[in-house]
C-alpha atoms as a PDB file:
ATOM      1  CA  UNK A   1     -18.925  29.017  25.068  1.00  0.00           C
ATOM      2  CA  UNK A   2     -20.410  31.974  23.522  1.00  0.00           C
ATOM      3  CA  UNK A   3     -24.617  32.433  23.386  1.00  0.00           C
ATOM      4  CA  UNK A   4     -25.290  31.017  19.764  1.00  0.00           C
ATOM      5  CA  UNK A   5     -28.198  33.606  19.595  1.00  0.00           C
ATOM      6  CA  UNK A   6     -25.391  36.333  19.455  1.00  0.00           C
ATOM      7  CA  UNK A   7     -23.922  35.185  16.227  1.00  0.00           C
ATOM      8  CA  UNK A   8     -27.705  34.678  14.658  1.00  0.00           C
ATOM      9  CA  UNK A   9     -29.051  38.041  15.163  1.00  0.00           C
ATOM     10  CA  UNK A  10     -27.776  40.034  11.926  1.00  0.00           C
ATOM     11  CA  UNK A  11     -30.949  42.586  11.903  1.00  0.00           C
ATOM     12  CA  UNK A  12     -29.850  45.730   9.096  1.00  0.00           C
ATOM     13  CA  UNK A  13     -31.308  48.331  11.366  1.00  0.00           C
ATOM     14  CA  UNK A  14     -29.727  49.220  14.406  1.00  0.00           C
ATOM     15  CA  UNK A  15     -31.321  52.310  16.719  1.00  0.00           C
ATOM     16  CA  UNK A  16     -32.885  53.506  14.088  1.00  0.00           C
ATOM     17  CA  UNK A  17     -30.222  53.001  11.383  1.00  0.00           C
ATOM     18  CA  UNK A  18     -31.175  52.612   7.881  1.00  0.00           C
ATOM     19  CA  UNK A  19     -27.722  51.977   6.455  1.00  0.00           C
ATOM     20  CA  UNK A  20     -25.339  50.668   9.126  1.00  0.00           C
ATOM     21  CA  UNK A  21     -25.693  48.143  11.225  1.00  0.00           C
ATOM     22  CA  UNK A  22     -23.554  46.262  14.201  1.00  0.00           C
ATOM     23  CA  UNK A  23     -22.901  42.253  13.973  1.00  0.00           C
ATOM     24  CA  UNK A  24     -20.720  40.151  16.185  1.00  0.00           C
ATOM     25  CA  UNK A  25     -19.031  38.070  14.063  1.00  0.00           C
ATOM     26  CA  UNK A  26     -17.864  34.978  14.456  1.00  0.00           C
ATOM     27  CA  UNK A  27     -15.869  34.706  10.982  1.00  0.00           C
ATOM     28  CA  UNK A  28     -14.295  38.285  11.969  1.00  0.00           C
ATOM     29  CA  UNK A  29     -13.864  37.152  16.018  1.00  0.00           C
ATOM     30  CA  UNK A  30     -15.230  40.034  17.217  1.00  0.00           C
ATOM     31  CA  UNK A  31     -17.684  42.849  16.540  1.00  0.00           C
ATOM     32  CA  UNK A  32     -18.090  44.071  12.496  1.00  0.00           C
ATOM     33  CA  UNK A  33     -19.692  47.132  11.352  1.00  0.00           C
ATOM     34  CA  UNK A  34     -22.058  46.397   8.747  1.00  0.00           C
ATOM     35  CA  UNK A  35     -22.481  48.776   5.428  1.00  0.00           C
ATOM     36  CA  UNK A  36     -25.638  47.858   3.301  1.00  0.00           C
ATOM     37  CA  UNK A  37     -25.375  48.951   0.164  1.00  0.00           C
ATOM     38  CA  UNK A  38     -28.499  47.092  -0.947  1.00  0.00           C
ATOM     39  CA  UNK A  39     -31.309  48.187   1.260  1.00  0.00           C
ATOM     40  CA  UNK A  40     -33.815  47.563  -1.445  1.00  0.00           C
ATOM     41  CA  UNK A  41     -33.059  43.535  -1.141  1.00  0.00           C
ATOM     42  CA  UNK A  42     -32.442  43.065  -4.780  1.00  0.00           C
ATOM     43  CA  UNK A  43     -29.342  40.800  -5.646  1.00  0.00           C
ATOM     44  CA  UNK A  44     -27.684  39.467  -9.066  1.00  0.00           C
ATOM     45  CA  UNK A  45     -28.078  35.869  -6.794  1.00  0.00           C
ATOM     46  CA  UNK A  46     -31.360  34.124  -5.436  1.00  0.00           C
ATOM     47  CA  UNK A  47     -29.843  32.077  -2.954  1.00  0.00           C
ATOM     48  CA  UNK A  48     -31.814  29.250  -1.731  1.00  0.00           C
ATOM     49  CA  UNK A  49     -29.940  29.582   1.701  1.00  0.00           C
ATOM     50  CA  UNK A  50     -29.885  33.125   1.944  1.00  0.00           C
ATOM     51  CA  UNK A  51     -31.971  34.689   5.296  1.00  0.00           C
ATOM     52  CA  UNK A  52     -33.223  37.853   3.274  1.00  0.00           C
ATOM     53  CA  UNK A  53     -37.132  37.927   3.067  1.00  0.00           C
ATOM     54  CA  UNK A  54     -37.447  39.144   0.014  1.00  0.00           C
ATOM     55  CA  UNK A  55     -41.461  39.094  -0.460  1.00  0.00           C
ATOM     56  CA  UNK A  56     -41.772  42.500   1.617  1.00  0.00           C
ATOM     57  CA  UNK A  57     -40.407  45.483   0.593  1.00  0.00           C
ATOM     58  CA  UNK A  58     -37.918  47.449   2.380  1.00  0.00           C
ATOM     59  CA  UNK A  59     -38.908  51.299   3.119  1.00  0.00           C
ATOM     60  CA  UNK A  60     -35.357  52.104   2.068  1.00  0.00           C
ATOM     61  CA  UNK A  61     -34.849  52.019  -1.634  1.00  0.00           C
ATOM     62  CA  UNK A  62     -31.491  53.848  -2.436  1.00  0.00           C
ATOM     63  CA  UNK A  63     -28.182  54.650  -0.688  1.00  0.00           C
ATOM     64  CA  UNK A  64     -27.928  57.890   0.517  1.00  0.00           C
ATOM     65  CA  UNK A  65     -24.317  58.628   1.060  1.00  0.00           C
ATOM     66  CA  UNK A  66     -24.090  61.433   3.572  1.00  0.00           C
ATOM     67  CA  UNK A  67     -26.696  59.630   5.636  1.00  0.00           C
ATOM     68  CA  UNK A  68     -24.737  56.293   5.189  1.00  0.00           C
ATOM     69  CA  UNK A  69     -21.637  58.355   6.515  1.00  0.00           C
ATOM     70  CA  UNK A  70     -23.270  59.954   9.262  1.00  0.00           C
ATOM     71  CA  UNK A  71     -24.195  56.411  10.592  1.00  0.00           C
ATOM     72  CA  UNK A  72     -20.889  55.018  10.165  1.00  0.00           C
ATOM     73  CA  UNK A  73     -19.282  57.878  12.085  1.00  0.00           C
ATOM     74  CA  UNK A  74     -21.831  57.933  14.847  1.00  0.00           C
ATOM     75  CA  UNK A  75     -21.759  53.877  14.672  1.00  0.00           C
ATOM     76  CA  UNK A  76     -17.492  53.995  15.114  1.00  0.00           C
ATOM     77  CA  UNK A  77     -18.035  56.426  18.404  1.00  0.00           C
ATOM     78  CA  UNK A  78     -20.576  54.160  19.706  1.00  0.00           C
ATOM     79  CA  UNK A  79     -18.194  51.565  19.468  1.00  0.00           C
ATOM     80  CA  UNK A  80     -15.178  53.244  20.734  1.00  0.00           C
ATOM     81  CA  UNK A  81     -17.111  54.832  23.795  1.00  0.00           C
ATOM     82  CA  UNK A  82     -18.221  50.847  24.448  1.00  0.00           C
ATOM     83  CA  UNK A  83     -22.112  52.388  24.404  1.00  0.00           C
ATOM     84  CA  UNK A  84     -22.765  49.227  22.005  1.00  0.00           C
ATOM     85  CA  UNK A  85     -22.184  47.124  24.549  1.00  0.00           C
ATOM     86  CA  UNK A  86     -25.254  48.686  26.820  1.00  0.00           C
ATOM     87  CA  UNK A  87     -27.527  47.570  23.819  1.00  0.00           C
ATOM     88  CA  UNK A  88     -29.540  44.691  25.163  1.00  0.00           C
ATOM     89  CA  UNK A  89     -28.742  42.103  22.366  1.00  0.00           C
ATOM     90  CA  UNK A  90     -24.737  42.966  23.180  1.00  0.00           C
ATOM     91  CA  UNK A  91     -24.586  43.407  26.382  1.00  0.00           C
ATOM     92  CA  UNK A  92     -23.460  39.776  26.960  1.00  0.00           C
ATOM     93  CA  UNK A  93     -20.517  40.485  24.662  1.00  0.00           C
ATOM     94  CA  UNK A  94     -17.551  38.319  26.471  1.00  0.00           C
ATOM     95  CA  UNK A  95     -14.316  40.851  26.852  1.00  0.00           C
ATOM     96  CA  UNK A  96     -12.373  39.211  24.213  1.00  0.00           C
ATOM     97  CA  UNK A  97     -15.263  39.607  21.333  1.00  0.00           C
ATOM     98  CA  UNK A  98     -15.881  43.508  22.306  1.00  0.00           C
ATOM     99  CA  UNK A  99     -13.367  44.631  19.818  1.00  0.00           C
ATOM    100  CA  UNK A 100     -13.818  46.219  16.745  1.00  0.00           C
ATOM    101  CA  UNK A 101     -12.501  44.091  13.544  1.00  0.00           C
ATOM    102  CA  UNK A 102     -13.843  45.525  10.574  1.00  0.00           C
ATOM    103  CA  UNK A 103     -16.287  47.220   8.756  1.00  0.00           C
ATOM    104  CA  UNK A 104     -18.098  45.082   6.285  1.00  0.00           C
ATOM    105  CA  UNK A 105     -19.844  45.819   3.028  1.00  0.00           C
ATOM    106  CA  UNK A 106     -22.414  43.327   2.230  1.00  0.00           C
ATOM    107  CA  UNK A 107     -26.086  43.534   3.509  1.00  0.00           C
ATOM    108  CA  UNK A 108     -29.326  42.822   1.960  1.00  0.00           C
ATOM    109  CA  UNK A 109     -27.770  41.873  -1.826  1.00  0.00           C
ATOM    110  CA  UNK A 110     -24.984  41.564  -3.775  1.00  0.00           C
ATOM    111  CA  UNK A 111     -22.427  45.359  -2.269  1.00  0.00           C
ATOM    112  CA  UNK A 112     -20.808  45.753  -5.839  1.00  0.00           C
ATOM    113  CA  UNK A 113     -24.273  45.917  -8.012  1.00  0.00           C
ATOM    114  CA  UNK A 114     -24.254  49.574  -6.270  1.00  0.00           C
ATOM    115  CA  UNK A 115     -23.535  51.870  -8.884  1.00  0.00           C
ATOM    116  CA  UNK A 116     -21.523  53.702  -7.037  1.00  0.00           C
ATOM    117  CA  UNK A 117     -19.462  51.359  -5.484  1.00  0.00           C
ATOM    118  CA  UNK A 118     -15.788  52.626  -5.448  1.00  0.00           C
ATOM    119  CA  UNK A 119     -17.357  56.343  -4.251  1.00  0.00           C
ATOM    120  CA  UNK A 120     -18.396  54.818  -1.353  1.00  0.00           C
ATOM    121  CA  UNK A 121     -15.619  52.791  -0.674  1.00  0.00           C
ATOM    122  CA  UNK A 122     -13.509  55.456  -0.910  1.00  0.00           C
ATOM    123  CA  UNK A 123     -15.436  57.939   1.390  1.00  0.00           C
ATOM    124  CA  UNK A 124     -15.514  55.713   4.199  1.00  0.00           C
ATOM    125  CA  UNK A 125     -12.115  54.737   3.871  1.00  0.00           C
ATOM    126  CA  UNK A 126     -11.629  58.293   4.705  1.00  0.00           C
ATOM    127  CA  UNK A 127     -13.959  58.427   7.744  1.00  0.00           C
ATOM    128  CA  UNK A 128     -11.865  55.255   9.228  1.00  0.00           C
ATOM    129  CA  UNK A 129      -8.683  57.651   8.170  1.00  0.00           C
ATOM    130  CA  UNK A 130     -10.122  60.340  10.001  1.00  0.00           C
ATOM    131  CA  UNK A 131     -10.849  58.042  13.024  1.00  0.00           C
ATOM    132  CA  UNK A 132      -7.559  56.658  13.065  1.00  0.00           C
ATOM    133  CA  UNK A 133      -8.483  52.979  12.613  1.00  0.00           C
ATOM    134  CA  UNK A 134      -5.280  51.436  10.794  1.00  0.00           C
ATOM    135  CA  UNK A 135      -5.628  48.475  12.539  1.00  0.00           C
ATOM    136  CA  UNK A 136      -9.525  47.991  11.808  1.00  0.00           C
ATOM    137  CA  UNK A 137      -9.755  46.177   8.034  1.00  0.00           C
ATOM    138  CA  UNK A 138     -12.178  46.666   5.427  1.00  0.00           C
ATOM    139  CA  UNK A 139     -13.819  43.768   4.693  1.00  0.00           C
ATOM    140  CA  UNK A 140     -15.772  43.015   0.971  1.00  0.00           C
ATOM    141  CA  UNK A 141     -18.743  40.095   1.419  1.00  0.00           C
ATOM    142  CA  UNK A 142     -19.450  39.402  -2.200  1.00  0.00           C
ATOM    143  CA  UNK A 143     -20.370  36.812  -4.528  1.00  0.00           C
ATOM    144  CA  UNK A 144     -17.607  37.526  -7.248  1.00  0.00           C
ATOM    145  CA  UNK A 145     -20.030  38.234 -10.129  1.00  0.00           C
ATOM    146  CA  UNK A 146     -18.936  41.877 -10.821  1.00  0.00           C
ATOM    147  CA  UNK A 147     -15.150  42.084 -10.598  1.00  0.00           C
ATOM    148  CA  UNK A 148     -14.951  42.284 -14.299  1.00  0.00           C
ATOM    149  CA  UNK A 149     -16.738  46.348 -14.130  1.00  0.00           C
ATOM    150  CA  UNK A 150     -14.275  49.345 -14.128  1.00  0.00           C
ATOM    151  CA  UNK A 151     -15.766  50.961 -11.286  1.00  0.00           C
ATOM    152  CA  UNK A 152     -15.549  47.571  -8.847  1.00  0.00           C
ATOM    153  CA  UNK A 153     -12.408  47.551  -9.647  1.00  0.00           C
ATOM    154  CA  UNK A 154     -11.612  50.879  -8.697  1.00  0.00           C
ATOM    155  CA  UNK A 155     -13.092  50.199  -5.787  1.00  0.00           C
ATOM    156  CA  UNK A 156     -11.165  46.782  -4.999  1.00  0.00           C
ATOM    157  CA  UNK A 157      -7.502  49.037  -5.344  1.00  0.00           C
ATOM    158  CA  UNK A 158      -9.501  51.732  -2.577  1.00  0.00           C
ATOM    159  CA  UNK A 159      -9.741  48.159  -0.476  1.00  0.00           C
ATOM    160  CA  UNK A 160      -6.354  46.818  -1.041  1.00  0.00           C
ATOM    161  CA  UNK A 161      -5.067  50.857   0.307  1.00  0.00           C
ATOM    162  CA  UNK A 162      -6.828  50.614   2.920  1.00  0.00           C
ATOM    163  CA  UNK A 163      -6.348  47.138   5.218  1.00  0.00           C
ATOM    164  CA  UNK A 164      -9.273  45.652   2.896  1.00  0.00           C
ATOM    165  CA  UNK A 165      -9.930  42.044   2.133  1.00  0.00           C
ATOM    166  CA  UNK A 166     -11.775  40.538  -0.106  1.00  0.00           C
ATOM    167  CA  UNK A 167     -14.538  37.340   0.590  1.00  0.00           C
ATOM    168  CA  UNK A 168     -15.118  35.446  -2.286  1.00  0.00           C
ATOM    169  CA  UNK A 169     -18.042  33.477  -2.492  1.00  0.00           C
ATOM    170  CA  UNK A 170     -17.816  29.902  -4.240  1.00  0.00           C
ATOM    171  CA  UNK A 171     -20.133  27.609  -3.001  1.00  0.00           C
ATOM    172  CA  UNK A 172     -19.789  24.952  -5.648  1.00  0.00           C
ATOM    173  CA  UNK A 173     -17.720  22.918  -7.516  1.00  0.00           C
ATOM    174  CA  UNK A 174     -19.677  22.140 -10.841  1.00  0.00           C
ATOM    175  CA  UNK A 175     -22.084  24.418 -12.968  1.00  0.00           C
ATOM    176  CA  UNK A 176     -25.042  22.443 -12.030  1.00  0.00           C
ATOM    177  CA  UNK A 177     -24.979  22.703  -8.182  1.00  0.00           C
ATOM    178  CA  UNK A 178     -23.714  26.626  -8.633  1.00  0.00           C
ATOM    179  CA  UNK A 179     -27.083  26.912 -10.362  1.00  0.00           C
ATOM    180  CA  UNK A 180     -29.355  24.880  -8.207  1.00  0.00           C
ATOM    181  CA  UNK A 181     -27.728  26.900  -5.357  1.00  0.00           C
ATOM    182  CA  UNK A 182     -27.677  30.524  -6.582  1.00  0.00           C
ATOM    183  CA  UNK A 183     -30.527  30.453  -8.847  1.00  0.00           C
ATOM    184  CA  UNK A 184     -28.885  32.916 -10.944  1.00  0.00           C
ATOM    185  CA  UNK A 185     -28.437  33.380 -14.947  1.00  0.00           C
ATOM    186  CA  UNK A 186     -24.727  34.916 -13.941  1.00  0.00           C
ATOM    187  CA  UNK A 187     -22.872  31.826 -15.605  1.00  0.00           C
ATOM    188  CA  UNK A 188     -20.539  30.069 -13.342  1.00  0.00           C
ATOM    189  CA  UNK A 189     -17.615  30.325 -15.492  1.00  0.00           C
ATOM    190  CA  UNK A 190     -17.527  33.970 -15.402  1.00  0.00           C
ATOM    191  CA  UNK A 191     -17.664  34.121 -11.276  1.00  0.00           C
ATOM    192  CA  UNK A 192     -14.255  31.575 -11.313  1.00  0.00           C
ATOM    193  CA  UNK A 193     -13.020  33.454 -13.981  1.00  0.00           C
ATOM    194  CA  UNK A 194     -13.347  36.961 -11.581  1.00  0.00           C
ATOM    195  CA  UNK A 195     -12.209  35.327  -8.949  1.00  0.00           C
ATOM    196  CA  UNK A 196      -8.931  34.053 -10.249  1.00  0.00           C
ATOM    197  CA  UNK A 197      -8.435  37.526 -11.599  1.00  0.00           C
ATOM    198  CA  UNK A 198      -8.852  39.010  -8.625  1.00  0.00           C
ATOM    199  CA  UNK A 199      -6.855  36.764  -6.602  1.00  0.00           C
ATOM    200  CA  UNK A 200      -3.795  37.319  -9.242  1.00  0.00           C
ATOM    201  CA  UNK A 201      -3.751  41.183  -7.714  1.00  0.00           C
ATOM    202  CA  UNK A 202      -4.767  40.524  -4.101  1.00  0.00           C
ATOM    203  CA  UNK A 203      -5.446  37.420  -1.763  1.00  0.00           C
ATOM    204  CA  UNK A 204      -8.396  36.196  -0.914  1.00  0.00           C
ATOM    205  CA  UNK A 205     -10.540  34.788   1.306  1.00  0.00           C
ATOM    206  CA  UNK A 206     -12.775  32.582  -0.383  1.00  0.00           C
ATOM    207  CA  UNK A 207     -16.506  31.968   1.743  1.00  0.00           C
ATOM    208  CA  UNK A 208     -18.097  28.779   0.951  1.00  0.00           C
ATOM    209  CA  UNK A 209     -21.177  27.475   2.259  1.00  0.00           C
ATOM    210  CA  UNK A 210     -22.779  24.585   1.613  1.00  0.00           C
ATOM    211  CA  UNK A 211     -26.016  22.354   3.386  1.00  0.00           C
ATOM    212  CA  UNK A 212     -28.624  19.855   3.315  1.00  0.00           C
ATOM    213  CA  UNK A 213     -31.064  20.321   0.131  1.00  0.00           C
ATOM    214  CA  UNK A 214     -33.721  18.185   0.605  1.00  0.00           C
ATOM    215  CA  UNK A 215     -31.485  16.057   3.661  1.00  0.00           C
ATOM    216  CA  UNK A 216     -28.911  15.318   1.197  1.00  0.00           C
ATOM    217  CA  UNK A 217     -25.455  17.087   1.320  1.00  0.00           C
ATOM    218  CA  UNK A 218     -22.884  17.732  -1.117  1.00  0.00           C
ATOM    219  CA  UNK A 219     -21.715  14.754  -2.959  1.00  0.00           C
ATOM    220  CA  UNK A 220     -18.106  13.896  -2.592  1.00  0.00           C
ATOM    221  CA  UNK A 221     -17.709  14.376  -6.514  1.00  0.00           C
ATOM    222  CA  UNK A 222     -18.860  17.942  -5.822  1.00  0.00           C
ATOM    223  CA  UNK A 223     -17.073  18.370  -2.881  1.00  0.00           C
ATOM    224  CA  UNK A 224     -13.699  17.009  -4.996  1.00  0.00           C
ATOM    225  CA  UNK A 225     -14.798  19.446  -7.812  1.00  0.00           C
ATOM    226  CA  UNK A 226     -15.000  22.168  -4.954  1.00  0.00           C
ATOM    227  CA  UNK A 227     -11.333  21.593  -4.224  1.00  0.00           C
ATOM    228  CA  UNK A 228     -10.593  21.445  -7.963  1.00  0.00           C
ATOM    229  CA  UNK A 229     -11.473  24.976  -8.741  1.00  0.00           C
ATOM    230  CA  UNK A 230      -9.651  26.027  -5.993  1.00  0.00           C
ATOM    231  CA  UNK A 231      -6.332  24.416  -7.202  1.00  0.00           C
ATOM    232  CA  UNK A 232      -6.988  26.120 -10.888  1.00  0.00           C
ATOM    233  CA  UNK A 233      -7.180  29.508  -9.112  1.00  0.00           C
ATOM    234  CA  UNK A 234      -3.921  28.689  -7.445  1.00  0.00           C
ATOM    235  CA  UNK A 235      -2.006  27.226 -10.384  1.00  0.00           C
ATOM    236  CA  UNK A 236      -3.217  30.015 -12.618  1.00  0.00           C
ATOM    237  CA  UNK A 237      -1.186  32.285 -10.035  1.00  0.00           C
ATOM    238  CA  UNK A 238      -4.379  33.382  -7.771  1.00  0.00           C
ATOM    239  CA  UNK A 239      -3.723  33.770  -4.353  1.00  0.00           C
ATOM    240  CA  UNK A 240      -6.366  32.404  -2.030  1.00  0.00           C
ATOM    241  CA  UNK A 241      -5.397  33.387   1.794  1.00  0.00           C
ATOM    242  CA  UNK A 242      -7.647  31.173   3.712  1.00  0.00           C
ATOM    243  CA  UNK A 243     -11.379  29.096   2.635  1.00  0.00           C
ATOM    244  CA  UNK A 244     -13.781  29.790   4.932  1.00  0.00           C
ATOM    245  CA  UNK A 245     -16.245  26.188   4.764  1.00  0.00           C
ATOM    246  CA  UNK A 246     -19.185  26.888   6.953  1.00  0.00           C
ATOM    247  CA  UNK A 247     -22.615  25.806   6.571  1.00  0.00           C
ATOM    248  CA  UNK A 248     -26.614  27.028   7.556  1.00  0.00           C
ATOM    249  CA  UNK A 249     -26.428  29.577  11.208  1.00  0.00           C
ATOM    250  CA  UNK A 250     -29.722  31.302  10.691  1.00  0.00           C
ATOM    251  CA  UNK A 251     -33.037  30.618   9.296  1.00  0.00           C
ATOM    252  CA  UNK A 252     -32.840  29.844   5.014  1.00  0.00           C
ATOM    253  CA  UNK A 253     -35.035  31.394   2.709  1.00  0.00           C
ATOM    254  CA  UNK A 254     -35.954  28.001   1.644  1.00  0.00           C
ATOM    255  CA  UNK A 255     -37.213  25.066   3.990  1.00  0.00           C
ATOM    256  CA  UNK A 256     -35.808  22.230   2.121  1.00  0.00           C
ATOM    257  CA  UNK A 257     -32.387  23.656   3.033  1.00  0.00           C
ATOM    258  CA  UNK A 258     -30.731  22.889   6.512  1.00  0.00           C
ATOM    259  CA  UNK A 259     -27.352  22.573   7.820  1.00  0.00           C
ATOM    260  CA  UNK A 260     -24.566  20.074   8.132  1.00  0.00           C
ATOM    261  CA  UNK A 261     -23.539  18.116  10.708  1.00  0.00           C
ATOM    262  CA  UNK A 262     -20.464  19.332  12.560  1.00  0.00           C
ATOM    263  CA  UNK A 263     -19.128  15.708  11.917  1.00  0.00           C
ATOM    264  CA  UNK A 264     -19.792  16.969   7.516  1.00  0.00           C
ATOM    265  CA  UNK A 265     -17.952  20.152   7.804  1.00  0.00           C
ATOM    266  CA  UNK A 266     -15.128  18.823   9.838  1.00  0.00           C
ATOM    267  CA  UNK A 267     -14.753  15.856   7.052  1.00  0.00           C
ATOM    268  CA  UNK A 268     -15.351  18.437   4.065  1.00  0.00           C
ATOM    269  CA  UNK A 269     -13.003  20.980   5.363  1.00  0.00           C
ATOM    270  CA  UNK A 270     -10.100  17.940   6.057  1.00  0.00           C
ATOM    271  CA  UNK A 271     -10.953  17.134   2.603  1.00  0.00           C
ATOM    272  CA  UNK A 272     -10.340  20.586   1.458  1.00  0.00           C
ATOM    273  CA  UNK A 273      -7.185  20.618   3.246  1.00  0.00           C
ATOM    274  CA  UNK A 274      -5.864  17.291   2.112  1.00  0.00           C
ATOM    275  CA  UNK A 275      -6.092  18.262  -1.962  1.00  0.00           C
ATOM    276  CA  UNK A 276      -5.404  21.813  -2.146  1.00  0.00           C
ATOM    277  CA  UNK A 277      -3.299  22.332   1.072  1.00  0.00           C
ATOM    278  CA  UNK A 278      -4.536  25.885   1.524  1.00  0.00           C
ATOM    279  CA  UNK A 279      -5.378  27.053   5.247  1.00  0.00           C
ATOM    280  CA  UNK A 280      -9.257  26.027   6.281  1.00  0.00           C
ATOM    281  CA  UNK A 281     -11.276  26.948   8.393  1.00  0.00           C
ATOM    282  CA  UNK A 282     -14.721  25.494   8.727  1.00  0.00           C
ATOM    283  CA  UNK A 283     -17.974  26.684  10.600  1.00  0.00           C
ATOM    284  CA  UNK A 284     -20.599  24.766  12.577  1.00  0.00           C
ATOM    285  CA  UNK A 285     -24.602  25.333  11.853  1.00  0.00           C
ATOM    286  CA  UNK A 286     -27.413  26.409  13.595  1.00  0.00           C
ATOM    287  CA  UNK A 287     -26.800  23.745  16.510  1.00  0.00           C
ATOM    288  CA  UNK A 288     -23.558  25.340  17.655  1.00  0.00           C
ATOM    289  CA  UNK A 289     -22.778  28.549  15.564  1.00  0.00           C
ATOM    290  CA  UNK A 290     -20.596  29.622  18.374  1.00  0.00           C
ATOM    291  CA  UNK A 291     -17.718  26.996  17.506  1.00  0.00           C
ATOM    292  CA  UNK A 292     -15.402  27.086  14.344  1.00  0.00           C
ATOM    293  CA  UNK A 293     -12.562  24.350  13.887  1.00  0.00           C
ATOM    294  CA  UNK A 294      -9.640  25.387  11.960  1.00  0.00           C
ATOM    295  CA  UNK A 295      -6.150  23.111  11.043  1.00  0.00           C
ATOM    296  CA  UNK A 296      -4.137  21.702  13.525  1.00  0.00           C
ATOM    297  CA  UNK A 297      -7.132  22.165  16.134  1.00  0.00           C
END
């Protein structure tokens, strides 16, 4: 078994980065190269799970591109060369996580508020060109709430050129729960009706966490709802590759909220299964981050 601490240390700076940022992933199985495009912490979402302390301020306030780029590039030959894995916090890397599996844009808020989104997915599409990564995807964390804005757009057909996928965040089934979650004035209707548009170009990977608020988790109405707006994607010709279900793996920003049970995912995620037949996998908490179960395991 994998140390769990490996999998809970997602720290935005890295050796003096201010942009980039290595993670070892254990939704990616295997090391991810991190892209914050949000380094001054604000977000269209106020998640009550999210780890983000957003009461200090961050000394970076805005993307700088070339600097972002330099990063990236000098982050890619750190990773090649295997000089990542002399870093203290990665030095226990086992051999079959020290690969590289994608660079990720998603950070300290919500990647596609940047106003220059598709620019920067674009120029380091080019760097991972120039590096010769083919194999290495490009990997969108995002909570769905800007899809309908030319310039995300743009930025999604960049993704889809260039071994991208897109993760979908849906963490509820009803408008009440979305809201008690997210803590947002985005209404839910438009983030399922983004995602099914989306989906009807490209698959997608659809992230959903859920927890404990206050020791109580998800009802099984909401859970059934859950697996409801999944089928309406589908049947409205959205393509949904695989539904991550995971739950709480590093400290909330709220302490009413902790994790399931492995014993709640692995029932939630059968239930997913079961009504929607789509591929799940589902992701244990804070007491074992290192495991995932997935169908037919």
């Amino acid at each position: 078994m994998e140390p769990v601490s490996l999998y809970q240390q997602h720290e935005r700076l890295f050796e003096g980065n201010r942009f980039v940022y290595p993670v070892l992933s254990r939704r990616s199985g295997g090391l991810s190269i991190g892209v914050n495009l949000n380094p001054d912490k604000i977000c269209n979402f106020d998640c009550i799970y999210c780890q983000v302390n957003r009461t200090t301020e961050s000394e970076t306030r805005f993307v700088e591109l070339d600097s972002l780029l330099t990063e990236l590039d000098q982050m890619i030959q750190w990773v090649a060369s295997e000089r990542i894995y002399e870093a203290g916090k990665f030095s226990d890397t086992p051999a079959h996580l020290r690969v590289l599996r994608d660079i990720a844009f998603s950070g300290d808020g919500e990647p596609t508020t940047y106003r220059n989104f598709d620019e920067v997915i674009q120029a380091c599409a080019a760097l991972k060109q120039q590096h010769g990564l083919d194999e290495v995807s490009m990997v969108l964390i995002t909570n769905a709430s800007m899809f309908h804005r030319e310039h995300v757009q743009r930025g999604l057909k960049i993704l889809d050129e260039n071994q991208g996928q897109v993760w979908a965040k849906l963490d509820a089934g009803t408008a009440d729960y979305y809201h008690l979650v997210e803590r947002t004035t985005i209404p839910f209707q438009q983030i399922l009706d983004n995602i099914t548009a989306a989906a009807q170009l490209r698959p997608l990977v659809i992230q959903a966490l859920f927890m404990r608020i206050h020791g109580e988790g998800p009802s099984v109405v909401e859970q059934e709802s859950f697996c409801q707006r999944l089928n309406e994607v589908v049947d409205q010709g959205g393509s949904i590759q695989q539904v991550q279900l995971y739950t709480v793996a590093r400290p909330p920003a709220e302490s009413f909220v902790t994790a399931l049970s492995d014993a709640e995912v692995d029932q939630f995620a059968q239930r997913v299964r079961q009504q929607t037949q789509l591929e799940v996998v589902g992701y244990y908490g804070m007491a074992d981050a290192s495991t995932a179960t997935s169908e037919g395991e």
